[in-house]
C-alpha atoms as a PDB file:
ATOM      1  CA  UNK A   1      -3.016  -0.710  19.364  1.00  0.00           C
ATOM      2  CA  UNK A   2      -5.305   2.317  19.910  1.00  0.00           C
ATOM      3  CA  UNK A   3      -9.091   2.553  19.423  1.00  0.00           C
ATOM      4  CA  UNK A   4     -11.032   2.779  16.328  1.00  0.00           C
ATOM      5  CA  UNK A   5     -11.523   6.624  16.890  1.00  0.00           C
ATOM      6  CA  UNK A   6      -7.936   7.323  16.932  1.00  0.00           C
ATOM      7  CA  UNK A   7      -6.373   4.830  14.648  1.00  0.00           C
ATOM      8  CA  UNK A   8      -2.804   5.820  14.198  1.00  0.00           C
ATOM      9  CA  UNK A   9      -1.947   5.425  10.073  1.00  0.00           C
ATOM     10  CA  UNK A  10       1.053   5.703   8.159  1.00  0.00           C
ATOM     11  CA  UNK A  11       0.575   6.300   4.822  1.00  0.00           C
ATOM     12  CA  UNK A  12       3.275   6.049   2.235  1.00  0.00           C
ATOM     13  CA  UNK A  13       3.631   7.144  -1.486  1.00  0.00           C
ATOM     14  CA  UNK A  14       1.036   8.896  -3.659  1.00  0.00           C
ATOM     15  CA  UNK A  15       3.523  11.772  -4.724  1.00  0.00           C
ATOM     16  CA  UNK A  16       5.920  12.073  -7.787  1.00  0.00           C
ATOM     17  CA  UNK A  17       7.256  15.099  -9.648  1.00  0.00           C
ATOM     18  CA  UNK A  18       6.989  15.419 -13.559  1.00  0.00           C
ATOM     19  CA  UNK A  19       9.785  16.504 -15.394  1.00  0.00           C
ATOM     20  CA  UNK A  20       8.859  17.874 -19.210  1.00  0.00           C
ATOM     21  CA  UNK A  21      10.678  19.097 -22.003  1.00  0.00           C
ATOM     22  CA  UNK A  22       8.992  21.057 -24.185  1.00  0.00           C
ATOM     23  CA  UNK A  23       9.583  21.442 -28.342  1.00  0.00           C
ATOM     24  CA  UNK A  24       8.354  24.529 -29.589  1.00  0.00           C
ATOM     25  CA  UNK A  25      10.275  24.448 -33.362  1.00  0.00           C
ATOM     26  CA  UNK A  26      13.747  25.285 -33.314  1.00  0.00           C
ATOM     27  CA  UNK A  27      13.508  26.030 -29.340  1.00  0.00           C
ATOM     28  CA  UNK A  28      13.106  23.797 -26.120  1.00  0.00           C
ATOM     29  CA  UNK A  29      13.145  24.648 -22.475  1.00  0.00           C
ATOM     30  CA  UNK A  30      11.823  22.915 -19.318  1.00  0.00           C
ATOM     31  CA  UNK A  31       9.228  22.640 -16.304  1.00  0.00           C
ATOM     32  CA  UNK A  32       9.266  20.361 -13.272  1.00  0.00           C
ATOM     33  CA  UNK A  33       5.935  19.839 -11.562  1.00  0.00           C
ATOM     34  CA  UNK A  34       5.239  18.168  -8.031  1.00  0.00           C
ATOM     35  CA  UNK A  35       2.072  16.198  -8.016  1.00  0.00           C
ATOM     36  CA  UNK A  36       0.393  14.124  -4.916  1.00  0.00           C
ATOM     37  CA  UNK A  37      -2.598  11.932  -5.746  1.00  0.00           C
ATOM     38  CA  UNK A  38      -3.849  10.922  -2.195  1.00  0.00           C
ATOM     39  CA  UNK A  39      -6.234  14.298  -1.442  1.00  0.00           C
ATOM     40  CA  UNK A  40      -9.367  12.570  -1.725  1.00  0.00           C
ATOM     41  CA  UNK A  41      -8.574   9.752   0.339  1.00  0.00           C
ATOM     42  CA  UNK A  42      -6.592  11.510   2.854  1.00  0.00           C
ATOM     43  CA  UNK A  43      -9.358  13.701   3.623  1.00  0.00           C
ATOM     44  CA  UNK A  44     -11.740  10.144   3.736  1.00  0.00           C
ATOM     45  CA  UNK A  45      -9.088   9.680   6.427  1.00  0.00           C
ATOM     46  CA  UNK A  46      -9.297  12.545   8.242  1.00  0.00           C
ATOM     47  CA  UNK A  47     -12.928  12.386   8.228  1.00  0.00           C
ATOM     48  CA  UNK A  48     -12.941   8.842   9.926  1.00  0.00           C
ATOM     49  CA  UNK A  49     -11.060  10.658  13.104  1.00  0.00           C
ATOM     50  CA  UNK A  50      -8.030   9.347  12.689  1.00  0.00           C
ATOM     51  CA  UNK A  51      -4.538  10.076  13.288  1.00  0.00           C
ATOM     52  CA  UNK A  52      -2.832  10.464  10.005  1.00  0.00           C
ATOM     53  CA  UNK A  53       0.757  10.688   8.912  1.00  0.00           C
ATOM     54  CA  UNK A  54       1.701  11.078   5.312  1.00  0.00           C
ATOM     55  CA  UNK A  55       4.794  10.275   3.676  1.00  0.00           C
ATOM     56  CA  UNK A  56       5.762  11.285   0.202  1.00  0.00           C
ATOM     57  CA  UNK A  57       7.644   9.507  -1.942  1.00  0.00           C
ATOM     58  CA  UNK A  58      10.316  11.876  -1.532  1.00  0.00           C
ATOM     59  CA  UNK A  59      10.421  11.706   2.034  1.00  0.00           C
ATOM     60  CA  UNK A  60      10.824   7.838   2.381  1.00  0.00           C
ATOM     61  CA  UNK A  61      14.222   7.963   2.515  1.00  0.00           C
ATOM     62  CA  UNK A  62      14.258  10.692   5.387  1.00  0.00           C
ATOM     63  CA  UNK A  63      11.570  10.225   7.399  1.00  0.00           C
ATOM     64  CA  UNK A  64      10.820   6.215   6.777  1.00  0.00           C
ATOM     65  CA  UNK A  65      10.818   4.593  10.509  1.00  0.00           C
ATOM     66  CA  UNK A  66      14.350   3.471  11.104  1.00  0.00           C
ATOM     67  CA  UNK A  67      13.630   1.823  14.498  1.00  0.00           C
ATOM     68  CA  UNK A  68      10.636  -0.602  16.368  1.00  0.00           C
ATOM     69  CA  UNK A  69      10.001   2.150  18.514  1.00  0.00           C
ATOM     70  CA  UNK A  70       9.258   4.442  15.543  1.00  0.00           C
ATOM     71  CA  UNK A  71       7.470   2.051  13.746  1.00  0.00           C
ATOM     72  CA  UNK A  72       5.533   0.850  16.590  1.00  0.00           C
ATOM     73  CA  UNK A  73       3.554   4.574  17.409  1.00  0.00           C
ATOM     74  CA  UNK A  74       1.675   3.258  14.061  1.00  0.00           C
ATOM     75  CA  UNK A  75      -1.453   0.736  14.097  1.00  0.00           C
ATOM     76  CA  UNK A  76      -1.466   0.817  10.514  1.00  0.00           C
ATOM     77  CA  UNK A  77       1.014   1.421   7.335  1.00  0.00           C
ATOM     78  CA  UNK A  78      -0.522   1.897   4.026  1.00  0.00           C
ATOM     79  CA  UNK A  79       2.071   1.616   1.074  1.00  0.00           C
ATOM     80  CA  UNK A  80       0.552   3.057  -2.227  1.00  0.00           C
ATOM     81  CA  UNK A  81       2.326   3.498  -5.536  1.00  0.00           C
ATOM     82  CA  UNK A  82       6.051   3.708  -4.423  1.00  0.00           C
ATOM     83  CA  UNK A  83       8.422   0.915  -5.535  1.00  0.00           C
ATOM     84  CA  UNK A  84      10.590  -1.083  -3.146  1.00  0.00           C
ATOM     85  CA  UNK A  85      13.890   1.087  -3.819  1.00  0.00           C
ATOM     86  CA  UNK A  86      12.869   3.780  -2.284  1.00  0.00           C
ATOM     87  CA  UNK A  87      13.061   1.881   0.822  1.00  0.00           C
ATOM     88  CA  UNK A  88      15.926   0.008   0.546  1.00  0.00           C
ATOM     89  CA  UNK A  89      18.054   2.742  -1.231  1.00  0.00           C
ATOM     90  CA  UNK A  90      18.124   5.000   1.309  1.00  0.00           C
ATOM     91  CA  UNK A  91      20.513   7.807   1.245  1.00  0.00           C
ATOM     92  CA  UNK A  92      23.197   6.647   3.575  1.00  0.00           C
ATOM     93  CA  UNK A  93      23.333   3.416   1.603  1.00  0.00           C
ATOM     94  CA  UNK A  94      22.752   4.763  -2.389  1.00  0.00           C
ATOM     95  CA  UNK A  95      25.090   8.106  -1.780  1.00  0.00           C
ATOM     96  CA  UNK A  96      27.743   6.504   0.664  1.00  0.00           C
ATOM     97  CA  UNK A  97      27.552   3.423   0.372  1.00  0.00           C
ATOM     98  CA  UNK A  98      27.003   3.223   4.617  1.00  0.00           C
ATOM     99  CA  UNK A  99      25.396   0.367   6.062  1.00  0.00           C
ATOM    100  CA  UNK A 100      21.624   1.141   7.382  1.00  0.00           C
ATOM    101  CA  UNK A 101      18.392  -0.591   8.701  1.00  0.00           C
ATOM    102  CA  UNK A 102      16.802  -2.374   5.899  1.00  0.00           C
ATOM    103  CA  UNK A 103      13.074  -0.430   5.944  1.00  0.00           C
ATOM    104  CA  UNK A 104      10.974  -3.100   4.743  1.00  0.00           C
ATOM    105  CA  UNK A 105      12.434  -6.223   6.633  1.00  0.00           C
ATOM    106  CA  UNK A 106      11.659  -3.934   9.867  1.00  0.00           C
ATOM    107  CA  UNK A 107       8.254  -3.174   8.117  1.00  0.00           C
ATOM    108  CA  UNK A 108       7.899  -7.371   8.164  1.00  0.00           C
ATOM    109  CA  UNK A 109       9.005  -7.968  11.914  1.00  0.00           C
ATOM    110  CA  UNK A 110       6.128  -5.186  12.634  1.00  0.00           C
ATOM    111  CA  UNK A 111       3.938  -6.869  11.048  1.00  0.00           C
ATOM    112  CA  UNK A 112       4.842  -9.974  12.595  1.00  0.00           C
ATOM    113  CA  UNK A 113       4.600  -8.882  16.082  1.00  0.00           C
ATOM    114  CA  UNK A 114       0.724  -7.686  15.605  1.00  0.00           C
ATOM    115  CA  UNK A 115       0.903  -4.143  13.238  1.00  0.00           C
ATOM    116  CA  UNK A 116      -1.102  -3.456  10.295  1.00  0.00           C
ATOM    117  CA  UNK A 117      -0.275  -3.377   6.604  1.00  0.00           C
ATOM    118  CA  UNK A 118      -2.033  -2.664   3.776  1.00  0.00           C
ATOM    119  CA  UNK A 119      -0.408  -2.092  -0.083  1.00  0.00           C
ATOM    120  CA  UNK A 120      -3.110  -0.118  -2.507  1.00  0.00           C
ATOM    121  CA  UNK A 121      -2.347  -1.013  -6.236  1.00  0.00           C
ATOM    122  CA  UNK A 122      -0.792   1.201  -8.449  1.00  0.00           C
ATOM    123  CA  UNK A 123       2.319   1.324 -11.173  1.00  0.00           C
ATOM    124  CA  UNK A 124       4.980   1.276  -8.600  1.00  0.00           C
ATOM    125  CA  UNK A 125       3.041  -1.229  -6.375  1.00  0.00           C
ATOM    126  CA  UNK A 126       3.103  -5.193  -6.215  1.00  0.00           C
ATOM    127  CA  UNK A 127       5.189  -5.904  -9.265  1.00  0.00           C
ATOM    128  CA  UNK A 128       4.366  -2.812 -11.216  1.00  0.00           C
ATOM    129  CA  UNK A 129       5.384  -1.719 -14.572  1.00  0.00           C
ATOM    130  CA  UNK A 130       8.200  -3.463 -16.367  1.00  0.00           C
ATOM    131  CA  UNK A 131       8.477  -5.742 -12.798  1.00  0.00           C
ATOM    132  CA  UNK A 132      10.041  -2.643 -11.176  1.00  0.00           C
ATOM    133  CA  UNK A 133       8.372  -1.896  -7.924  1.00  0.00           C
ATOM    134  CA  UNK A 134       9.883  -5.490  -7.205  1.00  0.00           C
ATOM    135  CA  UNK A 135       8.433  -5.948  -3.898  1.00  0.00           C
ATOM    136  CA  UNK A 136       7.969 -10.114  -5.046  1.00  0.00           C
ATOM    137  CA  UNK A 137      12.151  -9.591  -4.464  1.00  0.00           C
ATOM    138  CA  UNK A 138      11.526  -7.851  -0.881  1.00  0.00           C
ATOM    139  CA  UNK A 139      11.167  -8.736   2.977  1.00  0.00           C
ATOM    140  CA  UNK A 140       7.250  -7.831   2.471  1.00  0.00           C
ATOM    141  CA  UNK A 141       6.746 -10.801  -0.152  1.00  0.00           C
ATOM    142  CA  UNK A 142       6.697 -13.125   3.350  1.00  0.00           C
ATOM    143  CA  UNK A 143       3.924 -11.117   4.793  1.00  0.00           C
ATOM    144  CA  UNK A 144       1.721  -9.818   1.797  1.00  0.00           C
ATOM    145  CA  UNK A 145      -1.779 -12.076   1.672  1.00  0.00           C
ATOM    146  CA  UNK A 146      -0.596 -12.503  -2.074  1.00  0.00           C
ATOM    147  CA  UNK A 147       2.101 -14.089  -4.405  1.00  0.00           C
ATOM    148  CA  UNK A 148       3.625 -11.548  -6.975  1.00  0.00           C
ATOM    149  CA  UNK A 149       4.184 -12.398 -10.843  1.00  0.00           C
ATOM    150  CA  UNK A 150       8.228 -11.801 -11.320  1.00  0.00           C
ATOM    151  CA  UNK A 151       7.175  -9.385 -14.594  1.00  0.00           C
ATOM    152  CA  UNK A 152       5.091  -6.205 -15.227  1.00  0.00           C
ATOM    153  CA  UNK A 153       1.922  -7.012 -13.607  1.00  0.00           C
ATOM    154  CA  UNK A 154      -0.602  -4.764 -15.075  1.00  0.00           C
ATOM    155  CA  UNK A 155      -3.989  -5.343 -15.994  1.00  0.00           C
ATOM    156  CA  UNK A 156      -4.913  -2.105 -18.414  1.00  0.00           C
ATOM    157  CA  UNK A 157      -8.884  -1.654 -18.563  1.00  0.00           C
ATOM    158  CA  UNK A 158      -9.765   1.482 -20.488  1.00  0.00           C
ATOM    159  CA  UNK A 159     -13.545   0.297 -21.107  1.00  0.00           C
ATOM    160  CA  UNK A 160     -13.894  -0.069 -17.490  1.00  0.00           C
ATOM    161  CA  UNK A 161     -14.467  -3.121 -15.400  1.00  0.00           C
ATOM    162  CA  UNK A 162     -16.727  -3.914 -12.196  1.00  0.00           C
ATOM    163  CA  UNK A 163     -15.992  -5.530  -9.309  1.00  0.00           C
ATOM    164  CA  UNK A 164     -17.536  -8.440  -8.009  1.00  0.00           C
ATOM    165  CA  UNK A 165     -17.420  -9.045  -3.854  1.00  0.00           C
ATOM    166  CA  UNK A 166     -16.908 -12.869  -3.332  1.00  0.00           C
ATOM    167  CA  UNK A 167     -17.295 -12.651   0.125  1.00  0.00           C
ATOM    168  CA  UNK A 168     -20.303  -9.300   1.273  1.00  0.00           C
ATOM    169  CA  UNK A 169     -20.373  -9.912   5.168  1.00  0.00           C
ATOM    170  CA  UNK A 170     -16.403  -9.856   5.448  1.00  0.00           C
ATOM    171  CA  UNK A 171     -16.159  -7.465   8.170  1.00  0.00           C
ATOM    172  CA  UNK A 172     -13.065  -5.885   5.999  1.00  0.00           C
ATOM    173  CA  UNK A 173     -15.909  -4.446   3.943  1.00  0.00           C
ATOM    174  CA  UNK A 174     -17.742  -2.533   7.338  1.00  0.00           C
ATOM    175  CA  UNK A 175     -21.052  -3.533   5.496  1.00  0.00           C
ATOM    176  CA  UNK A 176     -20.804  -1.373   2.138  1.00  0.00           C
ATOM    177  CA  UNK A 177     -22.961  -3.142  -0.373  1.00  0.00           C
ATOM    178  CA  UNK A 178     -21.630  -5.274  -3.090  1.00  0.00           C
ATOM    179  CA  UNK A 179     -22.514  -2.947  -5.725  1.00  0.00           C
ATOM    180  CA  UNK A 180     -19.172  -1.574  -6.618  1.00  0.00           C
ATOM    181  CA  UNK A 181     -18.503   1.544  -8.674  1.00  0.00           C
ATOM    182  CA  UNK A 182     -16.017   0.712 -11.938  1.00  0.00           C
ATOM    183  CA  UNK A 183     -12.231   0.753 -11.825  1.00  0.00           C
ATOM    184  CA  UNK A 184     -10.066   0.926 -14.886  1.00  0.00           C
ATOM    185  CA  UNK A 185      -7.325  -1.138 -14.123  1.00  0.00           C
ATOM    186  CA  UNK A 186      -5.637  -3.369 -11.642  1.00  0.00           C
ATOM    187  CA  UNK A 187      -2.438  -5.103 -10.729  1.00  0.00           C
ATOM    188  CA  UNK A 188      -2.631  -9.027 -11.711  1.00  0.00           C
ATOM    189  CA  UNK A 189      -1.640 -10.972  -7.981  1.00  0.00           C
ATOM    190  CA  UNK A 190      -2.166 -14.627  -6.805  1.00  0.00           C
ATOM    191  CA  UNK A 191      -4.041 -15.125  -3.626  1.00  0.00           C
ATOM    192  CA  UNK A 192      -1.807 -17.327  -1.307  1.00  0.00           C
ATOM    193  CA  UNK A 193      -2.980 -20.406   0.367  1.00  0.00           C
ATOM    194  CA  UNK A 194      -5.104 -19.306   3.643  1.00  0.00           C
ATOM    195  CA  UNK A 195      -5.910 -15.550   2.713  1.00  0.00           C
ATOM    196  CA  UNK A 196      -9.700 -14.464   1.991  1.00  0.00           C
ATOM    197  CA  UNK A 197     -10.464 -13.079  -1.450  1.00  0.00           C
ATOM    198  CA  UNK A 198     -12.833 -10.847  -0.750  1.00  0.00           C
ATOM    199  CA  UNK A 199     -14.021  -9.156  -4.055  1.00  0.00           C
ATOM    200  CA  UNK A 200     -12.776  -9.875  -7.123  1.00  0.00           C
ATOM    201  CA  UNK A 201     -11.949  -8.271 -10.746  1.00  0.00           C
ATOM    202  CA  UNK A 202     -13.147 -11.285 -13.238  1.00  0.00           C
ATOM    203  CA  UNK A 203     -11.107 -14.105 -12.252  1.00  0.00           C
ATOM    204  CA  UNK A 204      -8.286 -12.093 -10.443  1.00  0.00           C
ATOM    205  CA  UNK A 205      -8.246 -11.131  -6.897  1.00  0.00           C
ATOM    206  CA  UNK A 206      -8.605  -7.309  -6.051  1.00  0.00           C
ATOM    207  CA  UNK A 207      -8.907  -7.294  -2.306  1.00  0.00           C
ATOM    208  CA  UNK A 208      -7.553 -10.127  -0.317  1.00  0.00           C
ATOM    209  CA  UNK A 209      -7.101 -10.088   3.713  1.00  0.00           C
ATOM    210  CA  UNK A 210      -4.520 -12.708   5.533  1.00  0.00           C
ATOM    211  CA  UNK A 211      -2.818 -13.073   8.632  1.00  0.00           C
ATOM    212  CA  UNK A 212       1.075 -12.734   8.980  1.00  0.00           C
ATOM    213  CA  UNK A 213       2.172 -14.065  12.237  1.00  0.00           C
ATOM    214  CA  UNK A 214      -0.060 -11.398  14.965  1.00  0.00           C
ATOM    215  CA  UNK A 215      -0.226  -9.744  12.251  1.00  0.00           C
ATOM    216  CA  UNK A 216      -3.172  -8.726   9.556  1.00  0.00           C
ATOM    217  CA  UNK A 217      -2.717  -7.562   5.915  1.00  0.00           C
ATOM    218  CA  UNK A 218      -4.200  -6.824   3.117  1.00  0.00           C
ATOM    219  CA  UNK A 219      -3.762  -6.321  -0.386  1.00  0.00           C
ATOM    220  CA  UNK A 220      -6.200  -4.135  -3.060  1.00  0.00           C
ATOM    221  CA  UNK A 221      -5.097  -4.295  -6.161  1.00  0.00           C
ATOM    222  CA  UNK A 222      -6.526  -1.441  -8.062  1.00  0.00           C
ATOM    223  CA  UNK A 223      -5.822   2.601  -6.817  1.00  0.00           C
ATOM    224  CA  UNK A 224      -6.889   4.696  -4.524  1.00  0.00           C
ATOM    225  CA  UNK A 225      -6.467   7.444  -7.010  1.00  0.00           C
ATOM    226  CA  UNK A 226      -6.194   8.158 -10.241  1.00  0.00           C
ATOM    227  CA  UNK A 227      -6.010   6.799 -13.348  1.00  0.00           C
ATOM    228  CA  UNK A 228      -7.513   3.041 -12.278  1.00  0.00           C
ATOM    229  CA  UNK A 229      -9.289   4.839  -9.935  1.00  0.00           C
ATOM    230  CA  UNK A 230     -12.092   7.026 -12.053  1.00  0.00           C
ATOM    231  CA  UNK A 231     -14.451  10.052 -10.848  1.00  0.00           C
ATOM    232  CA  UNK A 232     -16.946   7.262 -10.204  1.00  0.00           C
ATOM    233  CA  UNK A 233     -15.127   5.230  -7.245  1.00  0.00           C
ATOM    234  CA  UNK A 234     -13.506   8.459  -5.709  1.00  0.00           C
ATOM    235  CA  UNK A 235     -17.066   9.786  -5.675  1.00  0.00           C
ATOM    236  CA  UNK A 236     -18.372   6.831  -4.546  1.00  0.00           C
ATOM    237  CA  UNK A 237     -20.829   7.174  -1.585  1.00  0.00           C
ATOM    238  CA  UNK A 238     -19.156   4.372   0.595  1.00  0.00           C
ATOM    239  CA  UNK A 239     -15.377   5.328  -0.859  1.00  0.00           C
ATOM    240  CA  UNK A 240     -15.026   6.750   2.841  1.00  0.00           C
ATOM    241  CA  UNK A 241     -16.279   3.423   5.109  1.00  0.00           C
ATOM    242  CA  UNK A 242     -14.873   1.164   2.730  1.00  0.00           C
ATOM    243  CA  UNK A 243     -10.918   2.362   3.161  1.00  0.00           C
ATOM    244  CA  UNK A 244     -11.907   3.091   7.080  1.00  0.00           C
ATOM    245  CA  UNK A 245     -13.313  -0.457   7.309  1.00  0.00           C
ATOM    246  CA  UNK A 246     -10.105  -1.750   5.868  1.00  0.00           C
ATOM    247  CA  UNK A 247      -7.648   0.017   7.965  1.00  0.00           C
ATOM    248  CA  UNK A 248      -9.928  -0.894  11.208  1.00  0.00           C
ATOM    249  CA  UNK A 249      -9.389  -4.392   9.837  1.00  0.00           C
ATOM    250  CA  UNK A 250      -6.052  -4.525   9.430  1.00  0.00           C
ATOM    251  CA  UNK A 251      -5.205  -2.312  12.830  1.00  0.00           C
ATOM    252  CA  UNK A 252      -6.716  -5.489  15.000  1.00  0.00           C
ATOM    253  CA  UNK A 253      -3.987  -7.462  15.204  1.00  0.00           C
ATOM    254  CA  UNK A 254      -2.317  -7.996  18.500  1.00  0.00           C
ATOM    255  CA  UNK A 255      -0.313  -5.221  19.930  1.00  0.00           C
ATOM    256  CA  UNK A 256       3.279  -4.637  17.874  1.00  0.00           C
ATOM    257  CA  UNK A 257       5.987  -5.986  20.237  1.00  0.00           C
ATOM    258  CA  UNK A 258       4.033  -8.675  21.729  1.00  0.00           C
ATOM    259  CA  UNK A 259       6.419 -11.685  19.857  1.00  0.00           C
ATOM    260  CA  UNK A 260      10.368 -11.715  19.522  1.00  0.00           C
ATOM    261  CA  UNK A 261      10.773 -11.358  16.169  1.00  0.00           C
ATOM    262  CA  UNK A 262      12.042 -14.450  13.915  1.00  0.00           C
ATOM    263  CA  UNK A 263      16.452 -14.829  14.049  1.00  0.00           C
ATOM    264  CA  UNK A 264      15.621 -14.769  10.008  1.00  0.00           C
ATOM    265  CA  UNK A 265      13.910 -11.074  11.062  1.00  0.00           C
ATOM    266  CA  UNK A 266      17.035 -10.148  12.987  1.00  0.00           C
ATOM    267  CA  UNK A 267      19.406 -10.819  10.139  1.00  0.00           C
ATOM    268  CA  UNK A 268      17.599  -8.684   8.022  1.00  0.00           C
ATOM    269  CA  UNK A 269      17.234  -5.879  10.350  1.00  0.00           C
ATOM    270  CA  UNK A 270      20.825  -6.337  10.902  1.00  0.00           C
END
């Protein structure tokens, strides 16, 4: 793993493109639009020091890490707002029906031998709308700090709702006060036996830290971005060293490729 300075992050997702028909009377025609929601907190990233990679949704499938060594130049990945498919329907597999590395057991065996992960809430993340990010039915299940709900796990708060932090001197939180700006909405998940709920929305987790084998991870349940995400979190004074303190967190595991993985890891990467 490499110092705090020059944290090496992969982060995943964040992008989709908007296809519209419009009806004006008799007549219709069509626009596509490309859309990324991460600018605000990639540029909290940059403006930590560290070493980013981003990787649209569109890209996954291309540019994913296919091997350890790949995967392994990373201290951190963050997963927001992509479902599961777009990992394991890669091209080679969806298109020609080829076999290929499956991109979220590898994901689990880095995890296991000492890398960082971190999955931001969203309506592709988790379980997601209508249960179709589907990660609950995934290799990351094992290693995520929480359980899934096997249905659309959506929590809808248009009136707002405010965060309470259960646990203020967790060092995932790098010391930003408990006051926490609103959020509109969150994904509903189950803390699992041994992880840390640190802050909470009502009676439901929203950020909860664990250990998976070497291993840390950690799980926020609302967005990083719009919609749950309003103008008053984004513009939050400690938005910046709260998301730094949690990727610092998660990037202290031990070093990726210090255990063999699991033969249950091998099958899957098989």
């Amino acid at each position: 793993m490499g110092d705090e300075a020059a944290l090496r992050v992969l982060v995943v997702g964040e992008s989709w493109i908007k296809h519209t028909v419009h009806l004006k009377g008799f007549d219709s025609f069509q626009t596509t639009e490309y859309e990324e929601g991460a600018g605000v907190f990639l540029g909290a990233l940059a403006a930590s020091g560290f070493e980013v990679t981003y990787l649209r949704a569109h890209e996954i499938s291309g540019r994913f890490p296919r091997t350890r060594e790949e995967i392994d130049r990373f201290d951190v990945v963050l997963i927001s707002d992509v479902g599961a498919n777009s990992f394991l329907l890669a091209d080679e597999t969806f298109l020609r029906s080829e076999r290929t590395v499956n991109r979220l057991a590898l994901l689990a065996d880095y995890v296991q031998r000492g890398g960082g992960l971190v999955m931001v809430g969203g309506y592709m993340s988790f379980s997601g709308i209508d249960g179709r990010a589907r990660y609950k039915m995934s290799p990351l299940a094992s290693v995520l700090p929480v359980e899934m709900l096997d249905h659309d796990d959506r929590v809808e708060v248009p009136e707002g709702v405010v965060p309470s932090v259960e646990v203020p001197g967790h060092e995932v939180l790098g010391g930003t006060p408990a006051q926490w700006p609103i959020l509109l909405g969150y994904n509903r998940l189950v803390a699992k036996p041994g992880s840390t709920v640190v802050a909470r929305v009502g009676e439901d987790p929203l950020l909860v830290v664990g250990d998976a084998g070497s291993g840390r991870t950690v799980a926020f349940a609302s967005d990083l971005a719009p919609h749950w995400a309003p103008p008053e979190f984004l513009n939050w004074a400690y938005y910046r060293q709260l998301w730094a303190s949690i990727l610092r967190w998660a990037g202290r595991g031990g070093a990726a490729g210090a255990e063999q993985p699991t033969a249950a890891h091998m099958e899957a990467l098989a």
